[in-house]
C-alpha atoms as a PDB file:
ATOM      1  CA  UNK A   1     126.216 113.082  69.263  1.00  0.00           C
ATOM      2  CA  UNK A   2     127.953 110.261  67.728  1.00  0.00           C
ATOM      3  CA  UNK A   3     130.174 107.980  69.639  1.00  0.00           C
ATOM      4  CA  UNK A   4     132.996 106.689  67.601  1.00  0.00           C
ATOM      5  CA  UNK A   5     133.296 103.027  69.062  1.00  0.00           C
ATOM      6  CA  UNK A   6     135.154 100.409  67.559  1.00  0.00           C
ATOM      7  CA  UNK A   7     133.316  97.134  67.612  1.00  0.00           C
ATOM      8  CA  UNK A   8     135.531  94.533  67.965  1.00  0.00           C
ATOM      9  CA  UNK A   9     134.286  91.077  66.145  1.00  0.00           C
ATOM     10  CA  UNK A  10     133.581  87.814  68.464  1.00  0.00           C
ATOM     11  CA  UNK A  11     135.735  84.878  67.689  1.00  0.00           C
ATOM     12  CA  UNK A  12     137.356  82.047  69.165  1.00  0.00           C
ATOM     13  CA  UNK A  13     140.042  79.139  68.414  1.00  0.00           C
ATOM     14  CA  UNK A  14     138.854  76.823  65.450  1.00  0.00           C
ATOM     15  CA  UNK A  15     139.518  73.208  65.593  1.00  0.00           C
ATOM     16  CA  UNK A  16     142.603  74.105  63.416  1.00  0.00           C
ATOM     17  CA  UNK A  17     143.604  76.827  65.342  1.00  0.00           C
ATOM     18  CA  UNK A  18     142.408  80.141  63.646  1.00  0.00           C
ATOM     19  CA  UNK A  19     140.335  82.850  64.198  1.00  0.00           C
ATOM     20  CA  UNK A  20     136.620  81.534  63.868  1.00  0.00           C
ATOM     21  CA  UNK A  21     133.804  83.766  63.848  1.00  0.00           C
ATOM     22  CA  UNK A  22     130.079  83.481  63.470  1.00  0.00           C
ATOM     23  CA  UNK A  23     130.881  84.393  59.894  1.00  0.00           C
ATOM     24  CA  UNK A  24     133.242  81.997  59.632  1.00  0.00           C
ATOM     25  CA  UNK A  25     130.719  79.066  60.417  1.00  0.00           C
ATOM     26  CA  UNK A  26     128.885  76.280  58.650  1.00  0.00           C
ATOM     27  CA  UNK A  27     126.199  77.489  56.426  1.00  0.00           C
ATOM     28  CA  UNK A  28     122.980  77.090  58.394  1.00  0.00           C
ATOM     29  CA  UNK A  29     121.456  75.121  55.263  1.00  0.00           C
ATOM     30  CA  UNK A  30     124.812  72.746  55.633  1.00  0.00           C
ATOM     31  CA  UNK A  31     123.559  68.786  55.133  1.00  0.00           C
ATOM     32  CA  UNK A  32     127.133  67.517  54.212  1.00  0.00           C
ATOM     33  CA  UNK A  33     128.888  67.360  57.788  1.00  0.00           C
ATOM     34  CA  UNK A  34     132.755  66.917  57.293  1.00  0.00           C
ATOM     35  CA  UNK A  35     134.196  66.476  60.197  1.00  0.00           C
ATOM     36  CA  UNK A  36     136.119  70.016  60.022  1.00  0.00           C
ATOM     37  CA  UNK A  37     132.483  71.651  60.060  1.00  0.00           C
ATOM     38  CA  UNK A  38     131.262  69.718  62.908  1.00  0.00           C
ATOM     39  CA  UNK A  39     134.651  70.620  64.631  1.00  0.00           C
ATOM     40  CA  UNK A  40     133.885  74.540  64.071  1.00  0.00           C
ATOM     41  CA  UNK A  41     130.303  74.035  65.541  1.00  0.00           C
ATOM     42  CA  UNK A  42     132.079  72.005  68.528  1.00  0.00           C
ATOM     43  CA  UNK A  43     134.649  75.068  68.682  1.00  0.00           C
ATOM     44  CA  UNK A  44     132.222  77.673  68.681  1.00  0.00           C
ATOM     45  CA  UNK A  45     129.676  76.281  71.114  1.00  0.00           C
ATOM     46  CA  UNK A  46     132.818  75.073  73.934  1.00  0.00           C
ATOM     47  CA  UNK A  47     134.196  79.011  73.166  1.00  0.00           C
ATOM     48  CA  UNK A  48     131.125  80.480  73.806  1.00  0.00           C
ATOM     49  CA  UNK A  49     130.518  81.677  70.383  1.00  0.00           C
ATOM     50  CA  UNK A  50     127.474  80.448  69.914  1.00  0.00           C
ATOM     51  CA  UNK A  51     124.786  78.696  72.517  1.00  0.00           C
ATOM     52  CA  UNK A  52     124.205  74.797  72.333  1.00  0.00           C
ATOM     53  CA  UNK A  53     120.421  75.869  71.804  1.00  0.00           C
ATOM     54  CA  UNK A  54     121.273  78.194  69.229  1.00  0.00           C
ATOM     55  CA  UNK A  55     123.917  75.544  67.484  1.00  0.00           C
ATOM     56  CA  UNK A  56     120.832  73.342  67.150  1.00  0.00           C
ATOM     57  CA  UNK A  57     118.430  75.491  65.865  1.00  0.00           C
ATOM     58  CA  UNK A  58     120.542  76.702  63.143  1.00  0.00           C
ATOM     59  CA  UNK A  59     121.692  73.602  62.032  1.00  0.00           C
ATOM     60  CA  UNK A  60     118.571  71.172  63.020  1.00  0.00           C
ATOM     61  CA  UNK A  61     120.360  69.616  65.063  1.00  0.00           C
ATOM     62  CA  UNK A  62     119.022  67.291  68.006  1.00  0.00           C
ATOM     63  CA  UNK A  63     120.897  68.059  70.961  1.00  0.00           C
ATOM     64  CA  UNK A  64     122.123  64.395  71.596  1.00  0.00           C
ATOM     65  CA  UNK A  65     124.108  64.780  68.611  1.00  0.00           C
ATOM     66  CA  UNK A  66     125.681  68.125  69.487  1.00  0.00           C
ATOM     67  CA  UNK A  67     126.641  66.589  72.221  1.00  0.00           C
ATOM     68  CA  UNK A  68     127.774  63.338  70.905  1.00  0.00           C
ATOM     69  CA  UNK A  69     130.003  65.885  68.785  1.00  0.00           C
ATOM     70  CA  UNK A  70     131.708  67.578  71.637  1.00  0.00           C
ATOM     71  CA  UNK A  71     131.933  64.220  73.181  1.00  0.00           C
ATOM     72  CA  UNK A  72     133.455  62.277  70.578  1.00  0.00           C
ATOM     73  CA  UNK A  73     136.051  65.790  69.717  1.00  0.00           C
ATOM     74  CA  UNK A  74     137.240  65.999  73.669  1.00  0.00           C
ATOM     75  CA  UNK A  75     137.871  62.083  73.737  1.00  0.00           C
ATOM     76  CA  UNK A  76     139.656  61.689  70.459  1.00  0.00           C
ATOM     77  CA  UNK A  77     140.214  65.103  69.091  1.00  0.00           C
ATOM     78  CA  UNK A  78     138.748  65.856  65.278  1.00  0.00           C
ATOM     79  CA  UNK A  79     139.390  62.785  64.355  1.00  0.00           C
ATOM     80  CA  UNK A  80     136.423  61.089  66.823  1.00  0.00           C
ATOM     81  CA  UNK A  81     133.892  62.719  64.677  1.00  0.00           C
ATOM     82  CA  UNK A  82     134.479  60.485  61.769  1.00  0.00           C
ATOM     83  CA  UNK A  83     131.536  58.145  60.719  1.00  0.00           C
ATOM     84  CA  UNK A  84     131.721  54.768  62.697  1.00  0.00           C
ATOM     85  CA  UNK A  85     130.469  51.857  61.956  1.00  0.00           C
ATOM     86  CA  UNK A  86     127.990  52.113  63.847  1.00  0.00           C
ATOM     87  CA  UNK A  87     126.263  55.013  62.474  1.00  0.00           C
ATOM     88  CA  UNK A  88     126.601  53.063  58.993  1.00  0.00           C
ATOM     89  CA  UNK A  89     124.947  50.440  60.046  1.00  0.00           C
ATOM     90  CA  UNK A  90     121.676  52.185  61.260  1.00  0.00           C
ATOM     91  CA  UNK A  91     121.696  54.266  58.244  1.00  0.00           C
ATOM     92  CA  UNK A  92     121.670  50.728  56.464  1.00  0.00           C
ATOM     93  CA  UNK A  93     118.506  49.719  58.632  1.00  0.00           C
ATOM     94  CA  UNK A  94     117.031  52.816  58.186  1.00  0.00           C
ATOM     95  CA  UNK A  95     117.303  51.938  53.842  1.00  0.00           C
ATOM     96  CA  UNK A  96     116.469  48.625  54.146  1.00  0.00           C
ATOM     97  CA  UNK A  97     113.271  49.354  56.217  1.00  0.00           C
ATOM     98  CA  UNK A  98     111.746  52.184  54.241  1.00  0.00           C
ATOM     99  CA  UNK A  99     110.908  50.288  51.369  1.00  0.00           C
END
């Protein structure tokens, strides 16, 4: 016997407030992080979507930036997850010191 059940897709709020589903996420080969993808991974780890462990696995990502993420999107909304100085400056070091 076959039971006829209707299997109803997991999603949750995006950062721009539609419908986003595992489908609906960052490739798991994604290297260019716009802040509207990091906002979706935010989204779908808060909503339960997707683990933290799982987030980081699929996107090699350490787990002090995930978090650094979702701590930078509930302080200043999407807009905290743009590149600061900071981070450009260690990149800089990083160049300068591999030669």
């Amino acid at each position: 016997m076959v039971d006829n059940q209707i299997v109803k897709e997991r999603w949750v709020v995006g950062p721009l407030g539609e419908k986003l589903t595992i489908k609906g996420l960052p490739e798991p080969s994604t290297t260019r992080w716009v802040i509207r993808r990091k906002a979706e991974v935010v989204a779908a780890v808060d909503g339960g979507l997707i683990s933290i462990d799982e987030a980081c696995e699929r996107y090699s990502l350490s787990l002090e930036e995930l978090v650094a993420w979702q701590r930078s999107v509930d302080r200043s909304g999407m807009n905290g997850l743009r590149v600061t100085q900071l981070q450009h400056y260690r990149s800089k070091h990083e160049r300068h010191h591999a030669f």
